[in-house]
N, C-alpha and C. Protein backbone atom coordinates (compact mmCIF):
# COMPACT_ATOMS: atom_id res chain seq x y z
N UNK A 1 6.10 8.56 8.39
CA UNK A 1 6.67 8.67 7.08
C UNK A 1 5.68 9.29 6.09
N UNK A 2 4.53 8.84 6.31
CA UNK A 2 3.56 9.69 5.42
C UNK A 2 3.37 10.72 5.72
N UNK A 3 3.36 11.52 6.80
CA UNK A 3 3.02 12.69 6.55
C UNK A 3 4.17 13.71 5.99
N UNK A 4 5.57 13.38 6.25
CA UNK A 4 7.03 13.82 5.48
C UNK A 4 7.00 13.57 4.00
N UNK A 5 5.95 12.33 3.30
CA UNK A 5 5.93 12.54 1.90
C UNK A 5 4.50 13.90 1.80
N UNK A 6 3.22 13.91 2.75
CA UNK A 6 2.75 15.06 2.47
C UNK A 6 3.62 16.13 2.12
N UNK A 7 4.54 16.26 2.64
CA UNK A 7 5.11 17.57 3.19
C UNK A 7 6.03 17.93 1.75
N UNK A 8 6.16 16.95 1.31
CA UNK A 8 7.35 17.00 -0.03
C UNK A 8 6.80 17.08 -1.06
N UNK A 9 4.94 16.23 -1.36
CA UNK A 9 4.57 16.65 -2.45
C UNK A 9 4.07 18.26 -2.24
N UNK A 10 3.50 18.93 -1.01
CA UNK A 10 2.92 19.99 -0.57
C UNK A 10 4.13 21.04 -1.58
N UNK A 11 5.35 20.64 -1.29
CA UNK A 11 6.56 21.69 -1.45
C UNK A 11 6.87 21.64 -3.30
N UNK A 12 6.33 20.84 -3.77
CA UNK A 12 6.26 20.16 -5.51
C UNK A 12 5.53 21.30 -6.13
N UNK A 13 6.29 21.87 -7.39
CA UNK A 13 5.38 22.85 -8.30
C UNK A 13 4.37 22.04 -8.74
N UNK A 14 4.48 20.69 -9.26
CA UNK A 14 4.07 19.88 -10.16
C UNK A 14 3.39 18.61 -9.30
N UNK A 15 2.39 18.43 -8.99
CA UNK A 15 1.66 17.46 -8.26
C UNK A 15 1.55 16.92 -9.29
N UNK A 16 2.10 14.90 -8.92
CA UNK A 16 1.66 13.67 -9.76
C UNK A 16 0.02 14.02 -10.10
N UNK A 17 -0.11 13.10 -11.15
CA UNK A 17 -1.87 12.69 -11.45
C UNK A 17 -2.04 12.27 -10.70
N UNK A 18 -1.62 10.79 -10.48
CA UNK A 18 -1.87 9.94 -9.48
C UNK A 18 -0.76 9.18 -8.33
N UNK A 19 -1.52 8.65 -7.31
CA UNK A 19 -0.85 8.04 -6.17
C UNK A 19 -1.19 6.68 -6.14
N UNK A 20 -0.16 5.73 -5.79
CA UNK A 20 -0.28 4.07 -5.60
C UNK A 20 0.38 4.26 -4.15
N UNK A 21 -0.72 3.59 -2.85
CA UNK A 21 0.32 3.25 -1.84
C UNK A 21 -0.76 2.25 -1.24
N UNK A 22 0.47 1.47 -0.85
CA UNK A 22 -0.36 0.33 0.26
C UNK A 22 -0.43 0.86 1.73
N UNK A 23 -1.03 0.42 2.60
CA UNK A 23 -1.35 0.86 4.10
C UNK A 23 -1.11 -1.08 4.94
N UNK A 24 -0.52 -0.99 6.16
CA UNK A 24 -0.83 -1.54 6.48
C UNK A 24 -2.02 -1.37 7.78
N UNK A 25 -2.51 -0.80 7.98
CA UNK A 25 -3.26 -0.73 9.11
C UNK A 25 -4.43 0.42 8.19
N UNK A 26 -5.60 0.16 8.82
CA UNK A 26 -6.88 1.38 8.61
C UNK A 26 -6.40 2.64 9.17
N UNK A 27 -6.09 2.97 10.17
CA UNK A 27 -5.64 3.56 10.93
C UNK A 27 -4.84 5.01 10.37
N UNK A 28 -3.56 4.01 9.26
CA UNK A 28 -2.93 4.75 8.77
C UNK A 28 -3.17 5.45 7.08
N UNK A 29 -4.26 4.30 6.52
CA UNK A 29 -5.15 4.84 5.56
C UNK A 29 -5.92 6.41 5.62
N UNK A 30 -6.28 5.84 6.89
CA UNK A 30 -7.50 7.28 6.98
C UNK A 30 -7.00 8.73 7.48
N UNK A 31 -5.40 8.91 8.12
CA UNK A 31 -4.79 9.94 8.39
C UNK A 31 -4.19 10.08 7.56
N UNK A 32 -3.87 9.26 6.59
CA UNK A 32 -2.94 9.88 4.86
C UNK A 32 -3.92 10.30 3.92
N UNK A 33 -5.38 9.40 3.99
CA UNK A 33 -6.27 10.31 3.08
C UNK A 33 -6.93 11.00 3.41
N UNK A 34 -7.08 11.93 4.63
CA UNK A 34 -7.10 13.05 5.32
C UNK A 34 -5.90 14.29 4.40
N UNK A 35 -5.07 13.60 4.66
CA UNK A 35 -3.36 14.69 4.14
C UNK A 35 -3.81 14.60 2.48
N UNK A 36 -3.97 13.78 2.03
CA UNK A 36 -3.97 14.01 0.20
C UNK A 36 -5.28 14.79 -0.28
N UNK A 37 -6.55 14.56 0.86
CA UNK A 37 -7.57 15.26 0.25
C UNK A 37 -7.40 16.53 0.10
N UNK A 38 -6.32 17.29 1.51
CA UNK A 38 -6.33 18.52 1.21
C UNK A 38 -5.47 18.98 0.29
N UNK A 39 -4.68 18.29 -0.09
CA UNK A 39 -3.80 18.27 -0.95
C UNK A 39 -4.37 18.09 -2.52
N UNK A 40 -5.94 17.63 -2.54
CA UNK A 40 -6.68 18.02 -3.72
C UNK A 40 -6.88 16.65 -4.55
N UNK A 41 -6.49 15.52 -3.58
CA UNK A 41 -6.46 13.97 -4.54
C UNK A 41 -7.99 13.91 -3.75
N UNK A 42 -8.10 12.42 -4.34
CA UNK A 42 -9.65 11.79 -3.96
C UNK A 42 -9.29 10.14 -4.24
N UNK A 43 -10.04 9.54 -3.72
CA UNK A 43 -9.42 8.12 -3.80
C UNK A 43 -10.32 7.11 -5.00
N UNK A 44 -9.60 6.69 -5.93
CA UNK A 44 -10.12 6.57 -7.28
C UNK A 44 -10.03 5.41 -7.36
N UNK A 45 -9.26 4.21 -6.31
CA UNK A 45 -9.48 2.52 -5.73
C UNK A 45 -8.96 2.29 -4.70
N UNK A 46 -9.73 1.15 -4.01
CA UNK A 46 -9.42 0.52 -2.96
C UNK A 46 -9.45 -0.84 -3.16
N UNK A 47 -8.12 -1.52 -2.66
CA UNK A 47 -8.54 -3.33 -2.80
C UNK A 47 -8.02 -3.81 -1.76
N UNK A 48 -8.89 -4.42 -0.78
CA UNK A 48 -7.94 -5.30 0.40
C UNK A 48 -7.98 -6.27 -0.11
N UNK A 49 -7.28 -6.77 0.94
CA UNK A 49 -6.79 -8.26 0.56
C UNK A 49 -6.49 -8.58 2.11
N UNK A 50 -6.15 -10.49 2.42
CA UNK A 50 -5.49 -10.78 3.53
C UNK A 50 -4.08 -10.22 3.56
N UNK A 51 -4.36 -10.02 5.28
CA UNK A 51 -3.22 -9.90 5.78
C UNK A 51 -1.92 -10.73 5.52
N UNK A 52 -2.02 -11.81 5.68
CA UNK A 52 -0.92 -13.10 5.55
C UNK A 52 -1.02 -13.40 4.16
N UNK A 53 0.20 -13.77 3.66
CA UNK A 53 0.25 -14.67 2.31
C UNK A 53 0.95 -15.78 2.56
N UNK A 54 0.66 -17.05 2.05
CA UNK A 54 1.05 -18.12 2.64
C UNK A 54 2.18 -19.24 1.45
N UNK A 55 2.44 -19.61 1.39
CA UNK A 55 3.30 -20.48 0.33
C UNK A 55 3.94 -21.79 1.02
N UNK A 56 3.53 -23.09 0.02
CA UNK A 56 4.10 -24.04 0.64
C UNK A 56 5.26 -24.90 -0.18
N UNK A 57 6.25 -25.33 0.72
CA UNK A 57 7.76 -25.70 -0.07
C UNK A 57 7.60 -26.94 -0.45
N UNK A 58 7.97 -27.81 -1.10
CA UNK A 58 8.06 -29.07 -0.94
C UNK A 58 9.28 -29.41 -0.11
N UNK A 59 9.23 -30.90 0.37
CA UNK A 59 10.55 -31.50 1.53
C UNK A 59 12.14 -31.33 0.20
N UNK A 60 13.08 -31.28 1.55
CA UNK A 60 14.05 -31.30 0.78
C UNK A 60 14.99 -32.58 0.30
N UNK A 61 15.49 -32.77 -1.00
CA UNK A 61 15.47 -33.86 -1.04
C UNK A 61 17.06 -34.18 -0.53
N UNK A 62 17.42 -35.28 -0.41
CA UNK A 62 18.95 -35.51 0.28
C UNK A 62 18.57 -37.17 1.31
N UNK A 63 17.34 -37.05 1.28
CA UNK A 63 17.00 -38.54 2.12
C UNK A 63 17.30 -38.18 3.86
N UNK A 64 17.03 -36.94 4.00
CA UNK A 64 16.85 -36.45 5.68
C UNK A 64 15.43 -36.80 5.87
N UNK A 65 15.55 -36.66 7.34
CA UNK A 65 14.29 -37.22 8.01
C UNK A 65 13.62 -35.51 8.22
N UNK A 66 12.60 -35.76 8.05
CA UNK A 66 11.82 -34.52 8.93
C UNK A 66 10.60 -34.32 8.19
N UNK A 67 10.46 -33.01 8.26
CA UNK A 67 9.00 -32.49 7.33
C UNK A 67 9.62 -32.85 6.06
N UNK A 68 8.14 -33.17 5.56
CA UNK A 68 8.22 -33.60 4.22
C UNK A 68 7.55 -32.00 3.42
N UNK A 69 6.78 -31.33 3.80
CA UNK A 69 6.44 -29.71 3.21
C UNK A 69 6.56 -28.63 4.56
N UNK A 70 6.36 -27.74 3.90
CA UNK A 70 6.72 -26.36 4.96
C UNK A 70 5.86 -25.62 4.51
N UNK A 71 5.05 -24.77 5.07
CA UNK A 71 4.24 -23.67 4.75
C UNK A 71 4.89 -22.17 6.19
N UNK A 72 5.25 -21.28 4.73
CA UNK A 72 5.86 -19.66 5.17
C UNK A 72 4.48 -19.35 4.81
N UNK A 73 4.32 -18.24 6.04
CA UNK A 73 3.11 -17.36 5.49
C UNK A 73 4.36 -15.80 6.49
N UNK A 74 3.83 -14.65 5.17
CA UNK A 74 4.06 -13.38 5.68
C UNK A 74 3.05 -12.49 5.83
N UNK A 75 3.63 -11.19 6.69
CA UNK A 75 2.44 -10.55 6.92
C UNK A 75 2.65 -9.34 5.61
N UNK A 76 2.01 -9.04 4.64
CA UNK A 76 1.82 -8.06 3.69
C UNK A 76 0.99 -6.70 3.96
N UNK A 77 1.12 -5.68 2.81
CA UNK A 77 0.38 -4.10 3.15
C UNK A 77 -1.13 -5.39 2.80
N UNK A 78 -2.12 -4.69 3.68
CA UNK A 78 -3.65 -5.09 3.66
C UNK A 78 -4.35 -4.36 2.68
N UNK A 79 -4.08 -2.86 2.96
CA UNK A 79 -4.67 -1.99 1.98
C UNK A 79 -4.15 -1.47 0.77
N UNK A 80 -4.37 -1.55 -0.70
CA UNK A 80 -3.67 -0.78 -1.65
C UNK A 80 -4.64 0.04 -2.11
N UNK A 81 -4.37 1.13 -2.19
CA UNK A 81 -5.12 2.73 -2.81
C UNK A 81 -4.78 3.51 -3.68
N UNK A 82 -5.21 3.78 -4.80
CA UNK A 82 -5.03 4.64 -5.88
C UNK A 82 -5.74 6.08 -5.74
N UNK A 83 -4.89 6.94 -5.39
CA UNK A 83 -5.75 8.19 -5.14
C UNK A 83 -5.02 9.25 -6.92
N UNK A 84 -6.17 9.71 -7.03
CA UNK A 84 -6.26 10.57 -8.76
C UNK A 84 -6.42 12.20 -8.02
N UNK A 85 -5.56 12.91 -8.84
CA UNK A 85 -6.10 14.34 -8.46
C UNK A 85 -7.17 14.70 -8.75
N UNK A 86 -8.04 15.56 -8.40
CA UNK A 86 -9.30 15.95 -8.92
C UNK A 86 -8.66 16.88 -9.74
N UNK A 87 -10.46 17.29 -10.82
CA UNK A 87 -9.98 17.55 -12.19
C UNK A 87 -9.79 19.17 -11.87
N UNK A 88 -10.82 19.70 -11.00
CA UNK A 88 -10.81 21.58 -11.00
C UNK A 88 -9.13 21.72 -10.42
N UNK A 89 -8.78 20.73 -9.28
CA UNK A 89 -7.14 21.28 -9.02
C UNK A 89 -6.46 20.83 -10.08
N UNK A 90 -6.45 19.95 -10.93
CA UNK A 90 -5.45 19.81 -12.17
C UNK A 90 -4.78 20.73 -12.70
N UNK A 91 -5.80 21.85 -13.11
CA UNK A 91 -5.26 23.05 -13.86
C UNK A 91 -4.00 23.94 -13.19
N UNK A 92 -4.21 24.00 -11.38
CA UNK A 92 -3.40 25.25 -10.94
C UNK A 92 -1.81 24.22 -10.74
């Protein structure tokens, strides 16, 4: 999917300033900011974070037997990246 949005900003008169995208894997970080560098961005933040986010319920009330709390954890993007155009491609 990322490289089909390369392909759409590539085809854009008007390149954004900037880019917000999360990654879930390194993997897929480093072959999209491969595609934007040539495309003239540079990466202007990085913030990981855990993988999992976790949240816990309290029991439900009704006077059933069972767990009294529940903990959901999901798996979330790991990586979020802010890539900025550089300033000499700004102009064209």
């Amino acid at each position: 999917m990322n490289q089909l949005e390369a392909r759409r900003i590539r085809r854009r008169r008007h390149l954004p300033e900037s880019i917000e995208k999360p990654y879930w894997h390194n993997d897929a970080f480093a072959r999209d900011s491969a595609r934007l560098e040539a495309l003239g961005y540079s990466v202007e933040s990085e913030a990981d974070n855990d993988a999992y986010v976790s949240a816990t319920y309290p029991a439900n009330t009704g006077g059933g037997f069972g767990q009294l709390t529940r903990t959901v954890s999901r798996r979330v993007p790991s990586i979020h990246v802010t890539y900025r155009r550089r300033a000499a491609d700004a102009s064209t």
